[in-house]
C-alpha atoms as a PDB file:
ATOM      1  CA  UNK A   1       0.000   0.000   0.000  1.00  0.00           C
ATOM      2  CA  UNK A   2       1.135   3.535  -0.839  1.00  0.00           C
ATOM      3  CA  UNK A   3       1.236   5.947   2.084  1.00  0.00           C
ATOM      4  CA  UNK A   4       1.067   9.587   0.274  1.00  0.00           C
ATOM      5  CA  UNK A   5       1.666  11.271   3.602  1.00  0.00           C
ATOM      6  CA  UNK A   6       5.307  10.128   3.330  1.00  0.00           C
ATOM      7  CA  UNK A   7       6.106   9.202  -0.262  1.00  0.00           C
ATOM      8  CA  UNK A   8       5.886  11.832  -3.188  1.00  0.00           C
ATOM      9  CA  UNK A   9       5.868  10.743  -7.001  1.00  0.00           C
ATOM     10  CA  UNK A  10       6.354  13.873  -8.242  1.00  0.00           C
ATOM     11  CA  UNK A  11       9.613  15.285  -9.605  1.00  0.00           C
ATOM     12  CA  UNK A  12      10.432  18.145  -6.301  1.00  0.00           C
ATOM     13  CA  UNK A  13       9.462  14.888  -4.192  1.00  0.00           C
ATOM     14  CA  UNK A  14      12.995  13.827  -4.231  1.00  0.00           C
ATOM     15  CA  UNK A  15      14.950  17.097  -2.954  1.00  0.00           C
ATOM     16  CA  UNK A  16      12.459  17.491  -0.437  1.00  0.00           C
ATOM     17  CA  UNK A  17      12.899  14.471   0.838  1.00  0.00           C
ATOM     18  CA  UNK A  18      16.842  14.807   1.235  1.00  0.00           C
ATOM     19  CA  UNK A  19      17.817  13.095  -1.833  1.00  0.00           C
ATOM     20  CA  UNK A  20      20.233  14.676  -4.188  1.00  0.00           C
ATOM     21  CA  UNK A  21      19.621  15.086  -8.166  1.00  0.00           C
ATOM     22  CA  UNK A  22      22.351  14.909 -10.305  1.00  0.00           C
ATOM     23  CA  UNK A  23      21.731  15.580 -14.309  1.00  0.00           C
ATOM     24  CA  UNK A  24      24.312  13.820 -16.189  1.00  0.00           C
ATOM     25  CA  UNK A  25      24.693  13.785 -20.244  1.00  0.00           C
ATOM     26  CA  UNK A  26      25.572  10.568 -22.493  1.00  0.00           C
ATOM     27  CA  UNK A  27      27.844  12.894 -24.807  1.00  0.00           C
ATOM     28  CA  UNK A  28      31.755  13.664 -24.930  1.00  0.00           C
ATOM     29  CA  UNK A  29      31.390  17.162 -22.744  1.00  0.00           C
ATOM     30  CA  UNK A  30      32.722  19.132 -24.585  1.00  0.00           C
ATOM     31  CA  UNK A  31      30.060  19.131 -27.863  1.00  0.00           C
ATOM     32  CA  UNK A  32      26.826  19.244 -25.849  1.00  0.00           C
ATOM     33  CA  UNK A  33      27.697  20.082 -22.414  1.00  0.00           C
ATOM     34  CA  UNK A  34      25.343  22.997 -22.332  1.00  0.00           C
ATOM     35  CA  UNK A  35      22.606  20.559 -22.826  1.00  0.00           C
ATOM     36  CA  UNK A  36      22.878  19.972 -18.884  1.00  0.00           C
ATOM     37  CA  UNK A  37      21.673  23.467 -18.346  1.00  0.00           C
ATOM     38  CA  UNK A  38      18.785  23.088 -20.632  1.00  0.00           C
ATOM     39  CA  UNK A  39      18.013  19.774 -18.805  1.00  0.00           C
ATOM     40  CA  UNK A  40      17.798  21.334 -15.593  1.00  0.00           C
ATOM     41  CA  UNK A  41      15.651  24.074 -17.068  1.00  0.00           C
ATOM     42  CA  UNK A  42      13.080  21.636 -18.008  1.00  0.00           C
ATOM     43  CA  UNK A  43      13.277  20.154 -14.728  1.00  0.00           C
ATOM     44  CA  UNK A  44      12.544  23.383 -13.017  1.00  0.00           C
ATOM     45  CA  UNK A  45       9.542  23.718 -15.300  1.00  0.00           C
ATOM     46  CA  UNK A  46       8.203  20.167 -14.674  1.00  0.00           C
ATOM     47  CA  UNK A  47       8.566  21.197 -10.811  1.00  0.00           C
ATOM     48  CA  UNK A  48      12.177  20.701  -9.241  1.00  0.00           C
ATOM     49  CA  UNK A  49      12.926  23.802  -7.052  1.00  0.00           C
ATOM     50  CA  UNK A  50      15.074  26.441  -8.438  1.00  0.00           C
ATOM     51  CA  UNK A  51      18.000  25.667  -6.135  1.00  0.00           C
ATOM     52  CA  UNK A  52      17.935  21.903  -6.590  1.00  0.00           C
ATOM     53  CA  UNK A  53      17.942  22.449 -10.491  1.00  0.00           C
ATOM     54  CA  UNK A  54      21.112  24.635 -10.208  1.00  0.00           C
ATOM     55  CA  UNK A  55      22.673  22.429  -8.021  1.00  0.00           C
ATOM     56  CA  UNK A  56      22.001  19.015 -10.153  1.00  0.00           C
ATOM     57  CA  UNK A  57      24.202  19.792 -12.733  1.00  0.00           C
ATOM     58  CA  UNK A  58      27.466  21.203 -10.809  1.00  0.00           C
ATOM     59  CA  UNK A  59      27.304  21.041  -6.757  1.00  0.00           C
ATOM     60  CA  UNK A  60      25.643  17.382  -6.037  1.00  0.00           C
ATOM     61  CA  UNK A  61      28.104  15.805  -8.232  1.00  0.00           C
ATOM     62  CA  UNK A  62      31.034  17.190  -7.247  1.00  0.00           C
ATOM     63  CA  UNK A  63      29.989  16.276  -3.751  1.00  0.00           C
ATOM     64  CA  UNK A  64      29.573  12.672  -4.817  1.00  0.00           C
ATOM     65  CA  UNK A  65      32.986  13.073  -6.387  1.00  0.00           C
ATOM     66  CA  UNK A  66      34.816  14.509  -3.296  1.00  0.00           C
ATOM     67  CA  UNK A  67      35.336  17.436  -5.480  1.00  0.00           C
ATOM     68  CA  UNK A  68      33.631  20.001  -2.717  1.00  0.00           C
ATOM     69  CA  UNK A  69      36.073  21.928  -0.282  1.00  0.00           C
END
Protein backbone atom coordinates (compact mmCIF):
# COMPACT_ATOMS: atom_id res chain seq x y z
CA UNK A 1 0.00 0.00 0.00
CA UNK A 2 1.14 3.54 -0.84
CA UNK A 3 1.24 5.95 2.08
CA UNK A 4 1.07 9.59 0.27
CA UNK A 5 1.67 11.27 3.60
CA UNK A 6 5.31 10.13 3.33
CA UNK A 7 6.11 9.20 -0.26
CA UNK A 8 5.89 11.83 -3.19
CA UNK A 9 5.87 10.74 -7.00
CA UNK A 10 6.35 13.87 -8.24
CA UNK A 11 9.61 15.28 -9.61
CA UNK A 12 10.43 18.14 -6.30
CA UNK A 13 9.46 14.89 -4.19
CA UNK A 14 13.00 13.83 -4.23
CA UNK A 15 14.95 17.10 -2.95
CA UNK A 16 12.46 17.49 -0.44
CA UNK A 17 12.90 14.47 0.84
CA UNK A 18 16.84 14.81 1.24
CA UNK A 19 17.82 13.09 -1.83
CA UNK A 20 20.23 14.68 -4.19
CA UNK A 21 19.62 15.09 -8.17
CA UNK A 22 22.35 14.91 -10.30
CA UNK A 23 21.73 15.58 -14.31
CA UNK A 24 24.31 13.82 -16.19
CA UNK A 25 24.69 13.78 -20.24
CA UNK A 26 25.57 10.57 -22.49
CA UNK A 27 27.84 12.89 -24.81
CA UNK A 28 31.75 13.66 -24.93
CA UNK A 29 31.39 17.16 -22.74
CA UNK A 30 32.72 19.13 -24.59
CA UNK A 31 30.06 19.13 -27.86
CA UNK A 32 26.83 19.24 -25.85
CA UNK A 33 27.70 20.08 -22.41
CA UNK A 34 25.34 23.00 -22.33
CA UNK A 35 22.61 20.56 -22.83
CA UNK A 36 22.88 19.97 -18.88
CA UNK A 37 21.67 23.47 -18.35
CA UNK A 38 18.78 23.09 -20.63
CA UNK A 39 18.01 19.77 -18.80
CA UNK A 40 17.80 21.33 -15.59
CA UNK A 41 15.65 24.07 -17.07
CA UNK A 42 13.08 21.64 -18.01
CA UNK A 43 13.28 20.15 -14.73
CA UNK A 44 12.54 23.38 -13.02
CA UNK A 45 9.54 23.72 -15.30
CA UNK A 46 8.20 20.17 -14.67
CA UNK A 47 8.57 21.20 -10.81
CA UNK A 48 12.18 20.70 -9.24
CA UNK A 49 12.93 23.80 -7.05
CA UNK A 50 15.07 26.44 -8.44
CA UNK A 51 18.00 25.67 -6.13
CA UNK A 52 17.94 21.90 -6.59
CA UNK A 53 17.94 22.45 -10.49
CA UNK A 54 21.11 24.63 -10.21
CA UNK A 55 22.67 22.43 -8.02
CA UNK A 56 22.00 19.02 -10.15
CA UNK A 57 24.20 19.79 -12.73
CA UNK A 58 27.47 21.20 -10.81
CA UNK A 59 27.30 21.04 -6.76
CA UNK A 60 25.64 17.38 -6.04
CA UNK A 61 28.10 15.81 -8.23
CA UNK A 62 31.03 17.19 -7.25
CA UNK A 63 29.99 16.28 -3.75
CA UNK A 64 29.57 12.67 -4.82
CA UNK A 65 32.99 13.07 -6.39
CA UNK A 66 34.82 14.51 -3.30
CA UNK A 67 35.34 17.44 -5.48
CA UNK A 68 33.63 20.00 -2.72
CA UNK A 69 36.07 21.93 -0.28
Amino acid sequence: MLITDTFSPREYGLPTAGVGVIMKSDTPAAVVSHWLLHDAQQAYYYGLPVNAAITSVMTTAANLLGLDY
